[in-house]
N, C-alpha and C. Protein backbone atom coordinates (compact mmCIF):
# COMPACT_ATOMS: atom_id res chain seq x y z
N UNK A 1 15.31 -14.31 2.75
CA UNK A 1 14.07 -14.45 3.47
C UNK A 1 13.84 -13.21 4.33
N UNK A 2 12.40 -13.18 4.55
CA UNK A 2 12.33 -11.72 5.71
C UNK A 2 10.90 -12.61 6.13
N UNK A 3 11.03 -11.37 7.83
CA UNK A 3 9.95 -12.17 8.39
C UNK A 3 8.62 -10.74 8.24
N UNK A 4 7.50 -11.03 8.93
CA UNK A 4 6.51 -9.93 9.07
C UNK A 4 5.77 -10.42 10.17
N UNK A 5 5.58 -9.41 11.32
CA UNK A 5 4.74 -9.95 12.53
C UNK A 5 3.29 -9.71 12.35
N UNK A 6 2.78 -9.93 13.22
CA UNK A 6 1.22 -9.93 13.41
C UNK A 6 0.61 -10.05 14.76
N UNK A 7 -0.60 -9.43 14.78
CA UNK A 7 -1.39 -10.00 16.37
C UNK A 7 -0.77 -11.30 17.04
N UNK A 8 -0.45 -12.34 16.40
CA UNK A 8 -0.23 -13.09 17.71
C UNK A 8 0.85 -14.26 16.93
N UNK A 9 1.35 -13.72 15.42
CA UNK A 9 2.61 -14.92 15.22
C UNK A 9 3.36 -14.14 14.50
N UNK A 10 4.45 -14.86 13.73
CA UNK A 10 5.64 -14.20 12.73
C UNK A 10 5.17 -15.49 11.80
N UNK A 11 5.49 -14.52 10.58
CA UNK A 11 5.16 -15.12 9.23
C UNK A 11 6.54 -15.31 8.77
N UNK A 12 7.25 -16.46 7.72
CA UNK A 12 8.57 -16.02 7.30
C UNK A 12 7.92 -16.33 5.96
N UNK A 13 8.74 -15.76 5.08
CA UNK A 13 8.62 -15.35 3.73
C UNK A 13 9.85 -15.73 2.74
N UNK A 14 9.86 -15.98 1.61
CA UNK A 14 10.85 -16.37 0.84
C UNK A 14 10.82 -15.44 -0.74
N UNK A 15 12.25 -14.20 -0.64
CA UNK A 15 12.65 -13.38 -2.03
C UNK A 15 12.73 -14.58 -2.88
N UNK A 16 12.40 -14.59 -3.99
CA UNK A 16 11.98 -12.81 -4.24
C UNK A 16 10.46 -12.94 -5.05
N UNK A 17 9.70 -14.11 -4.47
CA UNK A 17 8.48 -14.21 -5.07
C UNK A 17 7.81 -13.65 -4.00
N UNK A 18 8.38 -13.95 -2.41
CA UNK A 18 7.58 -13.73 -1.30
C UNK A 18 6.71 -14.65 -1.13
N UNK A 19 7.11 -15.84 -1.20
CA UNK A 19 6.28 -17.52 -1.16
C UNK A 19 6.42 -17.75 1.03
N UNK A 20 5.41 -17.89 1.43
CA UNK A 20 5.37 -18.32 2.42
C UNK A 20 5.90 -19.33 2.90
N UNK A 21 6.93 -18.94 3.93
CA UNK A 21 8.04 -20.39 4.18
C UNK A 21 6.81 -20.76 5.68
N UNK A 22 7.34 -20.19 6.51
CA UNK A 22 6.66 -20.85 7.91
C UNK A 22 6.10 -19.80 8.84
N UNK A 23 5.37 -20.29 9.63
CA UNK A 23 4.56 -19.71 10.72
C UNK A 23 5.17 -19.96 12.23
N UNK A 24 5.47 -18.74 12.67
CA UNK A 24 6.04 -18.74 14.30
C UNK A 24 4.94 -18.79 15.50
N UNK A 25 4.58 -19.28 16.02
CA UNK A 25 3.96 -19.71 17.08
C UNK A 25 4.60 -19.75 18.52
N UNK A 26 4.36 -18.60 19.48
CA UNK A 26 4.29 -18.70 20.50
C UNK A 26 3.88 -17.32 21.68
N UNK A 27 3.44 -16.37 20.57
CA UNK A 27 3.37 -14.68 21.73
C UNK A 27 1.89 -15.03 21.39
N UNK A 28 1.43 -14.50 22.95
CA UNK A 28 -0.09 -14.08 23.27
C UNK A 28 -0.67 -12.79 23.11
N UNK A 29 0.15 -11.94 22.33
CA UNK A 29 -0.34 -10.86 22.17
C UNK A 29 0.48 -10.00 20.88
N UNK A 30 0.30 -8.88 20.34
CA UNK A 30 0.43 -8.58 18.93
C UNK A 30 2.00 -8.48 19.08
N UNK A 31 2.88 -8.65 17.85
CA UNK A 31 3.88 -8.43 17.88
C UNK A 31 4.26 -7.42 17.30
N UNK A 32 5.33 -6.30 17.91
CA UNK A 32 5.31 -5.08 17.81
C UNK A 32 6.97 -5.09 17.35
N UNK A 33 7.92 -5.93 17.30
CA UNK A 33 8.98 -5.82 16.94
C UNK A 33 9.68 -6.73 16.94
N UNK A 34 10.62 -7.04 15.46
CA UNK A 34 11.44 -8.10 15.56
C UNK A 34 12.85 -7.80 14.90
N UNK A 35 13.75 -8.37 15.52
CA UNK A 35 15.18 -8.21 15.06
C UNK A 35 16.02 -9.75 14.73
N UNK A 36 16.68 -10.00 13.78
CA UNK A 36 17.67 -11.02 13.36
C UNK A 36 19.30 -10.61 13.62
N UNK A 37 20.11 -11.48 14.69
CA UNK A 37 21.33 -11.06 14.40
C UNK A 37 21.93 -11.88 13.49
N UNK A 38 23.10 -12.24 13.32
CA UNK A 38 24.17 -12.69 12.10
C UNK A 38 24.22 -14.59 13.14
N UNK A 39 23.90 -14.35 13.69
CA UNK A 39 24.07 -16.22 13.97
C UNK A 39 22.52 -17.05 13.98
N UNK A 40 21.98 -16.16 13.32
CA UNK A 40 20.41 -16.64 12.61
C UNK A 40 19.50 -16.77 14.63
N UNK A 41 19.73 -15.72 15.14
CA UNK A 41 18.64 -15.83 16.46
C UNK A 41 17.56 -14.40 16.00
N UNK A 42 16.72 -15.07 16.17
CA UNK A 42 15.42 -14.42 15.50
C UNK A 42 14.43 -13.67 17.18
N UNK A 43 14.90 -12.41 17.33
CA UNK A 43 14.42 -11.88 18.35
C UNK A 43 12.43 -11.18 18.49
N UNK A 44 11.86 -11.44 19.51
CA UNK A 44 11.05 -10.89 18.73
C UNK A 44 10.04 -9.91 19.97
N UNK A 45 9.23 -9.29 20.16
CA UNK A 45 9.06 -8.82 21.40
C UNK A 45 7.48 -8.02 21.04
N UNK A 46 6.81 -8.32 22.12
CA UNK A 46 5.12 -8.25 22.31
C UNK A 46 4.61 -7.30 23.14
N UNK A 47 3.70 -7.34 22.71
CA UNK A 47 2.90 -5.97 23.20
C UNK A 47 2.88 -6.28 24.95
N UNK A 48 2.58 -7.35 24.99
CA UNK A 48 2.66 -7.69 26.39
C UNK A 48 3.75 -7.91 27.38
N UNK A 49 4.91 -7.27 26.99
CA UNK A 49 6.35 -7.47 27.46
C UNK A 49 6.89 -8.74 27.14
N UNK A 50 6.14 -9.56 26.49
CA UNK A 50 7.23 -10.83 26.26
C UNK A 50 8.28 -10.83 24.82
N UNK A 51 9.52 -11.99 25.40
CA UNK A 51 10.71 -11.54 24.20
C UNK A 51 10.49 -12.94 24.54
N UNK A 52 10.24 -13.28 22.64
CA UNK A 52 10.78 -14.80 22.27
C UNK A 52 12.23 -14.82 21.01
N UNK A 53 13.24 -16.18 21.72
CA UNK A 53 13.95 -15.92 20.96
C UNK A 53 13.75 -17.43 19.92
N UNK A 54 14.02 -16.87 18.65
CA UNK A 54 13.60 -18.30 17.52
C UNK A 54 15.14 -18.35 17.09
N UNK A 55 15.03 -19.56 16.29
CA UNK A 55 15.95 -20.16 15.58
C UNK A 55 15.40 -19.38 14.13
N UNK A 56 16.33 -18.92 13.47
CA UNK A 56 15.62 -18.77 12.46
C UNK A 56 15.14 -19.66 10.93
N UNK A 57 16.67 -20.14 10.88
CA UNK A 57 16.17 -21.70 10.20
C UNK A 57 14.80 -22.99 10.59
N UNK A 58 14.28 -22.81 11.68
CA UNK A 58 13.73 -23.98 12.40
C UNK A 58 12.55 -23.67 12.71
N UNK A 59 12.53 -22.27 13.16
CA UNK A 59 11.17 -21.42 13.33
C UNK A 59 11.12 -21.81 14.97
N UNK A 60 11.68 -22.58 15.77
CA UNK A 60 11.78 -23.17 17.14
C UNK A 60 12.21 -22.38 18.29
N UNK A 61 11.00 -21.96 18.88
CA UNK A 61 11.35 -21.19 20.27
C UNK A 61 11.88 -21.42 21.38
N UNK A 62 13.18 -21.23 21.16
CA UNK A 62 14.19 -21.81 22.47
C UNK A 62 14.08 -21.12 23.87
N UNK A 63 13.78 -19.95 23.75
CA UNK A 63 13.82 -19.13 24.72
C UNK A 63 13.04 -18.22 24.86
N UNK A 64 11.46 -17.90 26.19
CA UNK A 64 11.33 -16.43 26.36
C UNK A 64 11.18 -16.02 27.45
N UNK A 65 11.04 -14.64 27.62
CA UNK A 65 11.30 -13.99 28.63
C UNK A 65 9.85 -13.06 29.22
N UNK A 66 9.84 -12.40 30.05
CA UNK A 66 9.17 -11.56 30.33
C UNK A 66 10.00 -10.11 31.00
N UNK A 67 9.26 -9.52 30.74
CA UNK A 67 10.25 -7.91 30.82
C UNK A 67 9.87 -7.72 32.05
N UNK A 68 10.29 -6.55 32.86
CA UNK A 68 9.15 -6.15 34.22
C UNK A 68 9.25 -4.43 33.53
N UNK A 69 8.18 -3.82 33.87
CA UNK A 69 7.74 -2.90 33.49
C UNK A 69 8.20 -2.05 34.81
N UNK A 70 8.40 -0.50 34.51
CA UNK A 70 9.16 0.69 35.77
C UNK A 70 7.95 0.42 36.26
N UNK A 71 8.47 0.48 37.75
CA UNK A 71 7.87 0.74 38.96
C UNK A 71 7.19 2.04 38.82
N UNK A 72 5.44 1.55 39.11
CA UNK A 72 5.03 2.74 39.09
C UNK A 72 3.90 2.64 37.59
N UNK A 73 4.45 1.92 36.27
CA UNK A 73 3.69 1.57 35.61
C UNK A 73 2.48 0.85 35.08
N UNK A 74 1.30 1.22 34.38
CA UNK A 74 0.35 0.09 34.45
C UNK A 74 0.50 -1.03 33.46
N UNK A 75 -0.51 -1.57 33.59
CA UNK A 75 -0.28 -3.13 32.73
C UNK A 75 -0.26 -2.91 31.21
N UNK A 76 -0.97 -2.18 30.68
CA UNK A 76 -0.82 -1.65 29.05
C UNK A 76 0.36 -0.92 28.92
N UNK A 77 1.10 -0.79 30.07
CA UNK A 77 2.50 -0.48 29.52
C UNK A 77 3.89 -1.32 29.67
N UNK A 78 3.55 -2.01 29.62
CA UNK A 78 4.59 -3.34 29.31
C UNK A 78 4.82 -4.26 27.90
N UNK A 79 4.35 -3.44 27.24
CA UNK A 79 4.87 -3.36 25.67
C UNK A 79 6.68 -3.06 25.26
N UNK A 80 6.89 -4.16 24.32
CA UNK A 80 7.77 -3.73 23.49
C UNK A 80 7.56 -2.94 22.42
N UNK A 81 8.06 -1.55 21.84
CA UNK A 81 8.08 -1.22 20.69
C UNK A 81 9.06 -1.05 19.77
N UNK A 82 10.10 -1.57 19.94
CA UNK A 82 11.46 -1.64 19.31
C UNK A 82 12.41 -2.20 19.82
N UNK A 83 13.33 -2.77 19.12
CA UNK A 83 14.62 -3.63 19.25
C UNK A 83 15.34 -3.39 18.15
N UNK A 84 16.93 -3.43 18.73
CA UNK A 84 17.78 -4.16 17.68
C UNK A 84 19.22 -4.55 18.56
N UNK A 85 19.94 -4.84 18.28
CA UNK A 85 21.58 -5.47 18.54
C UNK A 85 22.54 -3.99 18.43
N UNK A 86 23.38 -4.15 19.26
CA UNK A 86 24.39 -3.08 19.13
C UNK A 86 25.47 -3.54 18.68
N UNK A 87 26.51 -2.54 18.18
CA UNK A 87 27.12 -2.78 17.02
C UNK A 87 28.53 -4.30 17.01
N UNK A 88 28.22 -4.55 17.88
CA UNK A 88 28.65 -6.10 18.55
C UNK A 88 28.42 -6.71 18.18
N UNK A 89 27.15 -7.05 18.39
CA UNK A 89 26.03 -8.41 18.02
C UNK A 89 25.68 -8.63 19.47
N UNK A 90 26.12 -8.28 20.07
CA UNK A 90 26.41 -8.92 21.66
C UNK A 90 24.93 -8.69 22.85
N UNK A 91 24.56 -7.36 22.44
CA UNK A 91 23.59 -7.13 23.59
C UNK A 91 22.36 -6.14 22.55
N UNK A 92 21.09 -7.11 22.91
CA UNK A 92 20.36 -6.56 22.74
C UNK A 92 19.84 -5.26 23.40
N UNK A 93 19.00 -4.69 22.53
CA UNK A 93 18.38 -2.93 23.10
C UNK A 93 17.31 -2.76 22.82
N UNK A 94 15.93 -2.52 23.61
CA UNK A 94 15.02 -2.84 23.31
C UNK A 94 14.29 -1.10 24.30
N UNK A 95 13.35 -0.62 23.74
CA UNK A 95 12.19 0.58 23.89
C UNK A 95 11.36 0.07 23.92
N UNK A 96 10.88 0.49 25.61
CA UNK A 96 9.18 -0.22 25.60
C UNK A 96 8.21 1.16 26.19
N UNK A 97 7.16 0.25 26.52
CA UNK A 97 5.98 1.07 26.41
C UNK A 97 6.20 2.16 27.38
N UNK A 98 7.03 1.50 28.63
CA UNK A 98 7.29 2.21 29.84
C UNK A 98 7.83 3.45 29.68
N UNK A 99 8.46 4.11 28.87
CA UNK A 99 9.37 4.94 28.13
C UNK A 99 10.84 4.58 28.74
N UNK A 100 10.95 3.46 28.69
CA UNK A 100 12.70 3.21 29.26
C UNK A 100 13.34 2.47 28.23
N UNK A 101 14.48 2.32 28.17
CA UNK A 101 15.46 1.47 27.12
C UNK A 101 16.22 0.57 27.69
N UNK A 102 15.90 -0.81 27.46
CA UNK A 102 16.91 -2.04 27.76
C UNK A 102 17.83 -2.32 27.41
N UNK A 103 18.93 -3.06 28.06
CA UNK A 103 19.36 -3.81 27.02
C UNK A 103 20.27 -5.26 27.54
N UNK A 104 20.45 -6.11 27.15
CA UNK A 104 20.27 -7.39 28.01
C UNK A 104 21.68 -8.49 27.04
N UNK A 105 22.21 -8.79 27.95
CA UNK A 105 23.63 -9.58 27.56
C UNK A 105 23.02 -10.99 27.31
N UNK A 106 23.90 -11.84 26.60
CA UNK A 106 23.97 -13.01 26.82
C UNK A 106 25.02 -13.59 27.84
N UNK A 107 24.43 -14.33 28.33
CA UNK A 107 25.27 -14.84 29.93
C UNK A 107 25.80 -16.02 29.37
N UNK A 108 27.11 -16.02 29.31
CA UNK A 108 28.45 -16.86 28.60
C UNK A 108 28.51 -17.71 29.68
N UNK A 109 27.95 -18.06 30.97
CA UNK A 109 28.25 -19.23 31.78
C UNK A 109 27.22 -19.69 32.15
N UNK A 110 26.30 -19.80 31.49
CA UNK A 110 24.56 -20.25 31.96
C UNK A 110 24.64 -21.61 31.33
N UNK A 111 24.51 -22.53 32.08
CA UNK A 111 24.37 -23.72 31.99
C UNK A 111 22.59 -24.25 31.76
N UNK A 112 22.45 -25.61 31.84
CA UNK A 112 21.09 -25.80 31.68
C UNK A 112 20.58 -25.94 33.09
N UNK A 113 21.49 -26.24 34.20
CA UNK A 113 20.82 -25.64 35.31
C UNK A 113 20.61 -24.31 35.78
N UNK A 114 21.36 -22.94 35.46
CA UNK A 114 21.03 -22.46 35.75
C UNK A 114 19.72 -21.55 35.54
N UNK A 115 20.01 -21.71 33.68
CA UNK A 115 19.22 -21.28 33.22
C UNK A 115 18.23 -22.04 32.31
N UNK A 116 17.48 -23.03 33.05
CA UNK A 116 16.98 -24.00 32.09
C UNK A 116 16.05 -23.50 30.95
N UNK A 117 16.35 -23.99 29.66
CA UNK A 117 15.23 -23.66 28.28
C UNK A 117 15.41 -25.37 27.60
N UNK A 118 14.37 -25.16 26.64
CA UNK A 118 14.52 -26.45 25.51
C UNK A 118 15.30 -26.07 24.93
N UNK A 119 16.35 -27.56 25.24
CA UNK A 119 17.59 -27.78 24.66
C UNK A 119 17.68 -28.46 23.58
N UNK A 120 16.71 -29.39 23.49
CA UNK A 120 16.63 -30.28 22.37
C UNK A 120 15.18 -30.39 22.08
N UNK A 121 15.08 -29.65 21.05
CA UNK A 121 13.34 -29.61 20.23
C UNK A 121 13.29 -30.65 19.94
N UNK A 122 11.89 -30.82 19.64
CA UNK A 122 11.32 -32.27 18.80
C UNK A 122 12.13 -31.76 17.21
N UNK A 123 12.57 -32.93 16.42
CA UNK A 123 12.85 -32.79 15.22
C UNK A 123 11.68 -33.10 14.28
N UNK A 124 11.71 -31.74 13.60
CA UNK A 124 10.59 -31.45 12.87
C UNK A 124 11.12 -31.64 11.15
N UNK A 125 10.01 -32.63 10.41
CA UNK A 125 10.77 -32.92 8.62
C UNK A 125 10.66 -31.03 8.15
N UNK A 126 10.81 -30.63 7.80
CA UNK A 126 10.48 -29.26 7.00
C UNK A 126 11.13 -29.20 5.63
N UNK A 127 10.36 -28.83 4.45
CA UNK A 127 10.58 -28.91 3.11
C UNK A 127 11.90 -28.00 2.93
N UNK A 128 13.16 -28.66 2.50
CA UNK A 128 14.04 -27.43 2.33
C UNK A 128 13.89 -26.68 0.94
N UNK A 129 14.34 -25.44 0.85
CA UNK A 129 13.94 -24.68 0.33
C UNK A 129 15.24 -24.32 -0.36
């Protein structure tokens, strides 16, 4: 499977006819970059500084974020234009509009209080494939 972004969702796709599996739903603005690591988390990041993270089997947005843009920057520059994982898997790295480079851990002791997200999606039937 591979995905392809767009103004305002992610499309996923199915090799090797390229049959449309599902539609991602949740950035308000165009999507400018997306990355998959090896435990199927489907990264994805918007023109408008937001990072959603999907399931990639499920298409289900567990998690997003908002970036803060350098001090000093205006609002059209709080774009993502690139991501990917370093050679870990461990920490994402992300180039935005600001001209700066991120890059952001997963926090191994974040509980659901500290860091509350949907923990348990609605269960959705989806045609397996």
């Amino acid at each position: 499977m591979f995905a392809s972004a767009s103004p305002d969702n992610i499309k996923q796709w199915k090799f090797p006819k390229g049959e449309f599996m599902q539609n991602l739903s949740g950035h308000n603005a165009i999507v400018n970059s997306l990355v998959c690591n090896e435990d199927g988390v489907l990264v994805s990041g918007g023109d408008n500084g937001s990072i959603c993270f999907w399931d990639w089997r499920s298409g289900f947005c567990f998690q997003k974020i908002q970036t803060k843009p350098q001090p000093g920057s205006i609002d059209s520059e709080a774009g993502i234009y690139a991501m990917c994982y370093d050679k870990t898997g461990l920490r994402l790295i992300t180039g935005e509009a600001d001209k700066t480079i991120k890059m952001y851990k997963e926090d191994d002791e974040a509980t659901e209080e500290t860091h509350p997200i949907v923990w348990r999606p609605e269960i959705v039937k989806k045609k397996a494939y």
